[in-house]
Protein backbone atom coordinates (compact mmCIF):
# COMPACT_ATOMS: atom_id res chain seq x y z
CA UNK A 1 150.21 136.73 -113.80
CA UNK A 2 151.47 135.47 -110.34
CA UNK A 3 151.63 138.44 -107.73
CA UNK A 4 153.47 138.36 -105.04
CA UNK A 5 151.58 139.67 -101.96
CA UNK A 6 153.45 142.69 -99.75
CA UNK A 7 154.04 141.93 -96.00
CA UNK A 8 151.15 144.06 -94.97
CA UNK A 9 148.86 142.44 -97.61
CA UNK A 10 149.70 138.46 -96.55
CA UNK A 11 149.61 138.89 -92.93
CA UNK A 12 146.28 140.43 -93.47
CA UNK A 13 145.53 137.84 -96.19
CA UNK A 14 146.74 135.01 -94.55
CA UNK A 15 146.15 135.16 -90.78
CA UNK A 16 147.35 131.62 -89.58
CA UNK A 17 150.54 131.66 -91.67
CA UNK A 18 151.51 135.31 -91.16
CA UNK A 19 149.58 135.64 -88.08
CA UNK A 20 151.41 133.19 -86.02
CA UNK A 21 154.85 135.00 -86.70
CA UNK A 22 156.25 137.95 -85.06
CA UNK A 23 156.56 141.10 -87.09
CA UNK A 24 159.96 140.89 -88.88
CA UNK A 25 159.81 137.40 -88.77
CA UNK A 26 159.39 135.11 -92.25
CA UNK A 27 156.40 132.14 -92.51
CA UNK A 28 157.96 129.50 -94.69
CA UNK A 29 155.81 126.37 -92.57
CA UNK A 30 152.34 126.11 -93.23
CA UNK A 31 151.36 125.40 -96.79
CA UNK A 32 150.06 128.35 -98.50
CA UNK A 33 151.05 130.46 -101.37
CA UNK A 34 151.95 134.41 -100.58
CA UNK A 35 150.62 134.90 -103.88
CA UNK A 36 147.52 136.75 -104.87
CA UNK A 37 145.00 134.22 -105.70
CA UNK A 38 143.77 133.55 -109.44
CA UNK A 39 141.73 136.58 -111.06
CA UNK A 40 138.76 134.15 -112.30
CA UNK A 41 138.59 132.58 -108.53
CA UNK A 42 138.17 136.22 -107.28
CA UNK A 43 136.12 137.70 -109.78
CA UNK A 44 133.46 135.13 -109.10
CA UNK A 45 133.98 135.18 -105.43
CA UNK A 46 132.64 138.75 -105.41
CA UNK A 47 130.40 138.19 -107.86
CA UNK A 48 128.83 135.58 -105.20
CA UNK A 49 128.98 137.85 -102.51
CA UNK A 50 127.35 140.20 -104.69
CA UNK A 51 124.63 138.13 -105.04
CA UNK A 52 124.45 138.11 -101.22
CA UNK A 53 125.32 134.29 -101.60
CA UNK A 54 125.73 133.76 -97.87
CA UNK A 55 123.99 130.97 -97.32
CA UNK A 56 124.13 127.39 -96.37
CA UNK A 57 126.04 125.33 -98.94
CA UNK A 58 123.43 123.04 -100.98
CA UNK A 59 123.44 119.51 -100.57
CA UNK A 60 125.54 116.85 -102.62
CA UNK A 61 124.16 115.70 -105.88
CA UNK A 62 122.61 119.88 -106.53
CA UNK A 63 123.10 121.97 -109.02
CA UNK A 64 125.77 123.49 -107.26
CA UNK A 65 128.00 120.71 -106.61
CA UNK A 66 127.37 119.38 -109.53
CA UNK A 67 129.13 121.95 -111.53
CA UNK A 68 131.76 122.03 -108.91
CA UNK A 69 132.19 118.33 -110.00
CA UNK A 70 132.18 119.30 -114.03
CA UNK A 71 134.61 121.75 -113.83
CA UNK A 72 136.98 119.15 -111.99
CA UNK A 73 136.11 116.69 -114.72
CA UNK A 74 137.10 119.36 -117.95
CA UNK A 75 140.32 120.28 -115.56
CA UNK A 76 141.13 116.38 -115.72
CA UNK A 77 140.80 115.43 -119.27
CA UNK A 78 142.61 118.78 -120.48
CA UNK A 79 145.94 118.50 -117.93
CA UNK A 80 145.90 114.56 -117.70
CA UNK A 81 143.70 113.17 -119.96
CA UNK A 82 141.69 111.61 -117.62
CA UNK A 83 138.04 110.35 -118.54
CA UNK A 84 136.31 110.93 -114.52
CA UNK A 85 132.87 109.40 -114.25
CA UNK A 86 130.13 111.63 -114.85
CA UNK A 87 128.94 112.50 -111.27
CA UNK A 88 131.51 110.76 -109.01
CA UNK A 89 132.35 113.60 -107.11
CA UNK A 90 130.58 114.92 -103.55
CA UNK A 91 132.12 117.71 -102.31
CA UNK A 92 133.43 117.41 -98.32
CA UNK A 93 134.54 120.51 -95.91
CA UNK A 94 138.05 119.44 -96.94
CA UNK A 95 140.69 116.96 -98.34
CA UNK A 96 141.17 115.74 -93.77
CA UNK A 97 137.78 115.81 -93.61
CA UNK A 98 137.20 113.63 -96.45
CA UNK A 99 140.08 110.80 -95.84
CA UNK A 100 137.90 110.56 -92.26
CA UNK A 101 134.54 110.29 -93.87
CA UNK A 102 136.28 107.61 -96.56
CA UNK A 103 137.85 105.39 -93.29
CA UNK A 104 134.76 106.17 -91.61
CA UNK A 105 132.48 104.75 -94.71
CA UNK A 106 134.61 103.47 -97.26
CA UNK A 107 137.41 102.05 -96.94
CA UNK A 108 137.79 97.88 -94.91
CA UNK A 109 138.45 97.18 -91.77
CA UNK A 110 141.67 96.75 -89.80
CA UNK A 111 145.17 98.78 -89.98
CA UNK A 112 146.07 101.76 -92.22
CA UNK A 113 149.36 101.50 -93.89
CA UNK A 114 150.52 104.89 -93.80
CA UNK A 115 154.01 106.08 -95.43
CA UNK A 116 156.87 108.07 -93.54
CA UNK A 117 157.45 110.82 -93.37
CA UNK A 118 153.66 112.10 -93.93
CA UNK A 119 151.38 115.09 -93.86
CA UNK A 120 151.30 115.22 -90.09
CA UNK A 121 147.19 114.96 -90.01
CA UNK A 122 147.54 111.42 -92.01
CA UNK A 123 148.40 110.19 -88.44
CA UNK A 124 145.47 111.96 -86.56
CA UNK A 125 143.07 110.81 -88.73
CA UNK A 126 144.03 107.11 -89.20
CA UNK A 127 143.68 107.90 -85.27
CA UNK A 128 140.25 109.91 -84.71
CA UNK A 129 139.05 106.89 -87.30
CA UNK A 130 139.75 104.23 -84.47
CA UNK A 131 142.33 102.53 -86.72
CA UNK A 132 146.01 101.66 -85.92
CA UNK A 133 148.39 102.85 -88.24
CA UNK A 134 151.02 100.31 -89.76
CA UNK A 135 153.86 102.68 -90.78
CA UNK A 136 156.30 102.10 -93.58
CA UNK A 137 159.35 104.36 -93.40
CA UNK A 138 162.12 105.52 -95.80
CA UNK A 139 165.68 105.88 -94.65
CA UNK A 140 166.37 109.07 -94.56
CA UNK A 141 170.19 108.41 -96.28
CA UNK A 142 168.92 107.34 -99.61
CA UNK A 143 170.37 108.99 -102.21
CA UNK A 144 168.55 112.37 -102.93
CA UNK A 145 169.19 112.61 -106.34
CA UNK A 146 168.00 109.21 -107.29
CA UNK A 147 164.29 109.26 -107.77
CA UNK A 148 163.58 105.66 -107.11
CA UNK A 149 165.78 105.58 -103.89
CA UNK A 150 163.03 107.81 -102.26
CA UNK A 151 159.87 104.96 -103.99
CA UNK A 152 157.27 103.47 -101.66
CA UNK A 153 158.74 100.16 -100.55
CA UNK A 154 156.08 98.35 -101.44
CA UNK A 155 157.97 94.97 -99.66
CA UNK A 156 157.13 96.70 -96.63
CA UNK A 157 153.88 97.04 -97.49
CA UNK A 158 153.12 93.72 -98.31
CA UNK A 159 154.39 92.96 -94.83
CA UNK A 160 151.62 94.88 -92.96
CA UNK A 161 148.53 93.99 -95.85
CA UNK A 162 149.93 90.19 -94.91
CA UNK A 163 149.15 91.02 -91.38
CA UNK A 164 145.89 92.40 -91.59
CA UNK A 165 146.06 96.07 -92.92
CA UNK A 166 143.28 96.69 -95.28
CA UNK A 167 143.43 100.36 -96.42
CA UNK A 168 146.79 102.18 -97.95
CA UNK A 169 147.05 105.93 -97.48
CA UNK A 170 148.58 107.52 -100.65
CA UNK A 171 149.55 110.89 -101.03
CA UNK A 172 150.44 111.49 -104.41
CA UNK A 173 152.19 113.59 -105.21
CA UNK A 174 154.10 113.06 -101.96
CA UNK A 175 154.16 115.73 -98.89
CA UNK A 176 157.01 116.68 -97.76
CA UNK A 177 159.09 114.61 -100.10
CA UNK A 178 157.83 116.38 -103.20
CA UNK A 179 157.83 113.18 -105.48
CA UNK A 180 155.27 111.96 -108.33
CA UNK A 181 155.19 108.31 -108.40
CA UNK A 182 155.25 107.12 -112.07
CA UNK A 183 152.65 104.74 -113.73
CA UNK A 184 154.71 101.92 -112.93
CA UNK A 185 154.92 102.59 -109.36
CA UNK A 186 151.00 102.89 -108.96
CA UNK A 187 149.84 100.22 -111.34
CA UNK A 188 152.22 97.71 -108.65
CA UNK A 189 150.81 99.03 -105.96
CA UNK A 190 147.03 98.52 -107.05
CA UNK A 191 148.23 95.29 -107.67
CA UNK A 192 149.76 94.44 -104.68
CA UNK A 193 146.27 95.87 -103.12
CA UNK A 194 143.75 94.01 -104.86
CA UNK A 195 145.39 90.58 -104.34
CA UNK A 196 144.81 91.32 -100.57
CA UNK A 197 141.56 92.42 -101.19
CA UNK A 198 142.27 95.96 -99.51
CA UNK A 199 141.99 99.45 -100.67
CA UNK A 200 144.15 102.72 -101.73
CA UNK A 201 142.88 105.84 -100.38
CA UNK A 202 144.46 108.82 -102.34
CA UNK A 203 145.07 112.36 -101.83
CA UNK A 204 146.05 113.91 -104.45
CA UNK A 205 145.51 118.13 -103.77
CA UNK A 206 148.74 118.57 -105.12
CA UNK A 207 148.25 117.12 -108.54
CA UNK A 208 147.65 120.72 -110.35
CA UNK A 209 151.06 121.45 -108.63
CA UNK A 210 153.40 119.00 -111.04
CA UNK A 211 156.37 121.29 -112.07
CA UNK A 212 157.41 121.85 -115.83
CA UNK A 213 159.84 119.08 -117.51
CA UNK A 214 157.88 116.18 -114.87
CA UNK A 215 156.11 113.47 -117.32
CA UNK A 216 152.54 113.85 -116.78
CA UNK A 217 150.41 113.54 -113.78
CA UNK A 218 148.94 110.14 -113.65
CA UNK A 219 145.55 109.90 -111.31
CA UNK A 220 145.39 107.27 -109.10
CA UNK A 221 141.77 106.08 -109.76
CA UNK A 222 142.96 105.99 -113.96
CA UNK A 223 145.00 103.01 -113.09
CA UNK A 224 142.52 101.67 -110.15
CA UNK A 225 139.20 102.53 -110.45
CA UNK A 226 138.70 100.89 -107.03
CA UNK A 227 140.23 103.14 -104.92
CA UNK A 228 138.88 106.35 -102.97
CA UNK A 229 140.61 109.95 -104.08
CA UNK A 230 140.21 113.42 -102.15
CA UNK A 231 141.45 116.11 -103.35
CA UNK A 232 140.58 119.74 -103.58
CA UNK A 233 141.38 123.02 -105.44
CA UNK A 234 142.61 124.62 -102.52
CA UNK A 235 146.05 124.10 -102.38
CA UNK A 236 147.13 125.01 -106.04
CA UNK A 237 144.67 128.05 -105.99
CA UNK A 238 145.23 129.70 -102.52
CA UNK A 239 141.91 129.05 -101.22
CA UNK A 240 141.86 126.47 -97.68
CA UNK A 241 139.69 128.53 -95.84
CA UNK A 242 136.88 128.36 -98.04
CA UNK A 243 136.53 124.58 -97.26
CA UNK A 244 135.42 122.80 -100.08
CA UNK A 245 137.17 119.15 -101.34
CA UNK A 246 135.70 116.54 -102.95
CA UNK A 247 135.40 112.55 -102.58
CA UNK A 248 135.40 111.40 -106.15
CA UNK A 249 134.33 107.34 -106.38
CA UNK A 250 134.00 105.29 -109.69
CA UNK A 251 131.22 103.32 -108.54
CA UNK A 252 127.57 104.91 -108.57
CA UNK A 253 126.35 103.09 -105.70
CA UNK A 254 128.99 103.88 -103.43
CA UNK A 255 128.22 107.60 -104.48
CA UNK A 256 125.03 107.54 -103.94
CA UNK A 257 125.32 106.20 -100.37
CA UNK A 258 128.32 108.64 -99.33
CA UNK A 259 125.73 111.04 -100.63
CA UNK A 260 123.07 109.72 -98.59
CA UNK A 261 124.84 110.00 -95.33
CA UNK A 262 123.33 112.12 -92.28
CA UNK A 263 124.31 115.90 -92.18
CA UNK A 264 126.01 115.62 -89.42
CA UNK A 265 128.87 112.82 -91.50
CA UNK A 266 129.21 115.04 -93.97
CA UNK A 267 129.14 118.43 -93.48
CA UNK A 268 130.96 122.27 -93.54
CA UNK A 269 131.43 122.61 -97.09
CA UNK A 270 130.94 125.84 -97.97
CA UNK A 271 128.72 127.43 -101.24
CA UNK A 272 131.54 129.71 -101.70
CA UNK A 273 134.20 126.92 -102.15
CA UNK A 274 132.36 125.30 -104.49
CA UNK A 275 131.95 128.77 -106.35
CA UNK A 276 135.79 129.31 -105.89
CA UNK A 277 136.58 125.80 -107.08
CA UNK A 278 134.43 125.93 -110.27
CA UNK A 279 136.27 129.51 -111.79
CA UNK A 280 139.71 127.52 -110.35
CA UNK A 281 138.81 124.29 -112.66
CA UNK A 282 137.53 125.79 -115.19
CA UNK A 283 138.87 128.88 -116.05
CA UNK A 284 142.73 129.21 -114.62
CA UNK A 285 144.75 127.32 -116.94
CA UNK A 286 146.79 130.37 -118.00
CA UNK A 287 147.66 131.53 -114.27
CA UNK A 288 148.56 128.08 -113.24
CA UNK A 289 150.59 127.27 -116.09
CA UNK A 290 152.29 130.84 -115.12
CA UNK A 291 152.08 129.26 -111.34
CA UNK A 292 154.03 126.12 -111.96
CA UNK A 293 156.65 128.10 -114.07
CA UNK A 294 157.23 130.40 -111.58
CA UNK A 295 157.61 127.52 -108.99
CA UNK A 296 159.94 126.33 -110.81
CA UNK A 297 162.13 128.82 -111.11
CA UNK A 298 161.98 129.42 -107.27
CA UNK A 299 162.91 125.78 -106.70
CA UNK A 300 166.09 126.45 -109.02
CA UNK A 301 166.69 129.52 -107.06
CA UNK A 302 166.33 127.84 -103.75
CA UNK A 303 168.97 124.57 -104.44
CA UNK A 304 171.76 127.65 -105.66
CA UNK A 305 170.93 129.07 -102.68
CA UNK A 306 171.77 126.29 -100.66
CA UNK A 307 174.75 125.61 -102.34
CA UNK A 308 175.97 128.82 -101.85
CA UNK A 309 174.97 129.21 -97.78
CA UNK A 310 174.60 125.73 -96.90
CA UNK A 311 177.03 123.38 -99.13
CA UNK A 312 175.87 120.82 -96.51
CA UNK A 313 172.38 120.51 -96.94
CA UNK A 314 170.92 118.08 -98.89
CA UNK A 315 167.60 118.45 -100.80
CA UNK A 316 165.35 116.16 -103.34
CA UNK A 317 164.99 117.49 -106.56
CA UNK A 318 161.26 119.01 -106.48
CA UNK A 319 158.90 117.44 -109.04
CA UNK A 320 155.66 118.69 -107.56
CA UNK A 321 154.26 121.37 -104.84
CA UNK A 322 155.69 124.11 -103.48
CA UNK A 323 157.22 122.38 -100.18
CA UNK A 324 160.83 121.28 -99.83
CA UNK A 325 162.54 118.62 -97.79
CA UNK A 326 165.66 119.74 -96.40
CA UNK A 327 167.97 117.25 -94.84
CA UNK A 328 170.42 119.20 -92.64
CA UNK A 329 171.87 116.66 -90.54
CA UNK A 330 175.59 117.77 -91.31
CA UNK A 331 175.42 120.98 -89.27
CA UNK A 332 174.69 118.56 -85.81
CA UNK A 333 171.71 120.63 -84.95
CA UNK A 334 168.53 118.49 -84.12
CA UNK A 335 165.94 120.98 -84.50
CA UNK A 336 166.70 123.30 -87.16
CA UNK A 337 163.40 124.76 -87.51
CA UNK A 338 163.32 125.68 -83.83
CA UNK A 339 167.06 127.33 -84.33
CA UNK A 340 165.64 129.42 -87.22
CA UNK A 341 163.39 130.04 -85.56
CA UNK A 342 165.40 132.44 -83.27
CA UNK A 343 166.79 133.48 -86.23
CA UNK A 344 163.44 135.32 -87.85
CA UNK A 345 162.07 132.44 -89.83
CA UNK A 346 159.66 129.45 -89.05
CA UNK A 347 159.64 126.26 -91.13
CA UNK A 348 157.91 123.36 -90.21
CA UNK A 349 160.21 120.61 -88.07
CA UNK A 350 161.15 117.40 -89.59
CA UNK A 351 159.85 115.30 -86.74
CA UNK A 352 156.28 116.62 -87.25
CA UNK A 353 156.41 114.23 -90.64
CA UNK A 354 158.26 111.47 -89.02
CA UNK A 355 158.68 111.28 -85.07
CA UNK A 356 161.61 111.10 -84.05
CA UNK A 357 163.41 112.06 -87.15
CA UNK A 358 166.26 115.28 -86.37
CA UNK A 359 168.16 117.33 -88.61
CA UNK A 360 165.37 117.90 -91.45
CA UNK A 361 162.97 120.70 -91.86
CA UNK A 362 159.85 121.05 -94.47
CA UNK A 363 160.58 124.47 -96.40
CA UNK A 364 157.40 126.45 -98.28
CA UNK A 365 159.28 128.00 -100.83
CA UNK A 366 155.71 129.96 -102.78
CA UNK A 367 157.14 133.69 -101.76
CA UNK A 368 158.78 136.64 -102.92
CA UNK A 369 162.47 135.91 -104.47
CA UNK A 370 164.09 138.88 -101.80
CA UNK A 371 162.16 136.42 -99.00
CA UNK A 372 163.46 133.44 -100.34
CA UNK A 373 166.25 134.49 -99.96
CA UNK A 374 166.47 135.61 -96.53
CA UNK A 375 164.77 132.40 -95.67
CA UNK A 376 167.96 130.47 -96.68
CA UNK A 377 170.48 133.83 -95.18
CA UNK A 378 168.45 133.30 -92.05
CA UNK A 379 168.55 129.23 -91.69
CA UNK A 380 172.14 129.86 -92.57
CA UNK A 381 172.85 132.08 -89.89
CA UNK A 382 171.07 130.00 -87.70
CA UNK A 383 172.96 126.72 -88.16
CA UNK A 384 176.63 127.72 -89.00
């Protein structure tokens, strides 16, 4: 069920991934899939357009979003068994978009703990939202193949809630690192939260994305009902430029008065996301369970690989996306992605998730096995 796209067909499919390479050159930075997207999302994509549905998107609370927010609900109680509040989700032009609107509205004042390394837009946001970020870093020598070694170090935390941070940013599962935090993990940090009185804001687009042989997904907001999630469908079903997320909140009041916000705090989400997100909820179980399979299999691929053409390299064990953190520190080069680069294939640099941090890159892996391949051949080639 999962096509891989030809050269010709992603660069015209994909113009910011594709587009900002060179002819000859292989995209493994940005995340998206070069994979054809689900037949149900497409189907009713034309369907819409059909229709001529070209219009604005309708406002929070309609019909519209508010099957956009059922098919999220079925989607939750059938992959993680997860009871979400009847309508407690308002959709948002996407999941940056909506962590802005949450510091904006939502979440206390003061600092924003925010892990390293992070989604690079974690740190303009915290910014554009007039907060100062209180950063809690992991050392980038733990032990790879020990799960816990890689935990939030929730000590650290504690540190910066003691002196004055109110909101923790979450992103779970964990971009670049590739790690789902167990039960355990979250139900200590709600804990830790509450008895400061702050907040967890979660983003959780990669959820869907949980590989085969992980123990299952566990939602934030089912072990803390007081904290804000975004997420979106767009990641897991190859559709970011459609712009639509969602800001999903257990408490009515609070979703009524996100809802009631001005146009102009909430706005560029998009009819045809919504349209794209319902047939992705609802109806593409079967590709996605082909998805993560096939993910799978190319994360297998990809660690032989590397122990075939870069012994040296060390890598985490993926448990969720499709976005691998390579630590190649041992071949002395600081910027491996800009070496590669030269080489005919652009990852995303290290130091982009953590400044200041050498030697790693941030590897999309979602492609063709032959280009896969010449990904590694290439970063190879470019560092020994």
């Amino acid at each position: 069920m999962i096509r891989d796209l030809t050269d010709s067909e992603a660069r015209a499919a994909l113009p910011l991934k594709w587009g900002a390479v060179p002819q000859g050159t292989v995209p493994a930075w940005v995340a998206e899939m070069d994979f054809a997207p689900p037949p149900a999302v497409t189907a009713a994509l034309t369907a819409a357009v059909g229709r001529g549905m070209l219009g604005y998107s309708c406002h929070p609370g309609t019909a519209q979003a508010a099957d956009l927010n059922a098919a999220f609900r079925g989607f939750a109680e059938r992959h993680w068994g997860w009871d979400v509040p009847a309508d407690s989700s308002t959709p948002v032009g996407d999941v940056v978009t909506g962590l802005r609107l949450a510091l904006d509205e939502l979440c206390p004042p003061g600092p924003v703990v925010v892990p390293l390394p992070c989604y690079p837009p974690f740190r303009d946001v915290v910014a554009l939202a007039g907060r100062e970020a209180a950063y809690v870093g992991l050392d980038p020598d733990h032990d790879h193949d020990d799960r816990a070694a890689a935990a939030l170090d929730l000590a650290a935390v504690e540190q910066h809630l003691e002196a004055g941070a109110r909101t923790v940013l979450l992103c779970h599962p964990h971009n670049p690192l590739g790690r789902v935090a167990h039960r355990a993990e979250l139900e200590a940090l709600r804990d830790l939260v509450h008895a400061h009185g702050a907040r967890v804001l979660v983003d959780e687009v990669h959820a869907p994305l949980v590989l085969p042989g992980q123990e299952r997904f566990v939602p934030y907001l089912s072990v803390d009902p007081e904290a804000v999630l975004v997420t979106s469908h767009s990641k897991t079903f190859g559709t970011p430029g459609l712009k639509t997320a969602q800001i999903v909140l257990t408490d009515p009041e609070e979703t009524q008065r996100l809802r009631a916000l001005p146009i102009a705090a909430n706005h560029g989400h998009s009819g045809l996301g919504m349209v794209a997100g319902a047939a992705a909820w609802r109806d593409s179980d079967l590709w996605l369970h082909a998805l993560r399979s096939r993910l799978r299999v190319q994360a297998e691929d990809l660690r032989d690989l590397l122990a075939e053409h870069l012994p040296q390299a060390r890598v985490r064990p993926l448990e969720a996306t499709y976005l691998a953190w390579l630590d190649l520190r041992a071949y002395g080069v600081a910027d491996p992605a800009a070496v590669a680069l030269e080489h005919g294939v652009r990852l995303a640099p290290g130091h982009d998730y953590q400044p200041g941090l050498e030697g790693h890159v941030r590897l999309n892996l979602a492609t063709s096995e032959q280009r896969l391949v010449q990904i590694v051949t290439r970063l190879a080639a470019a560092l020994t």
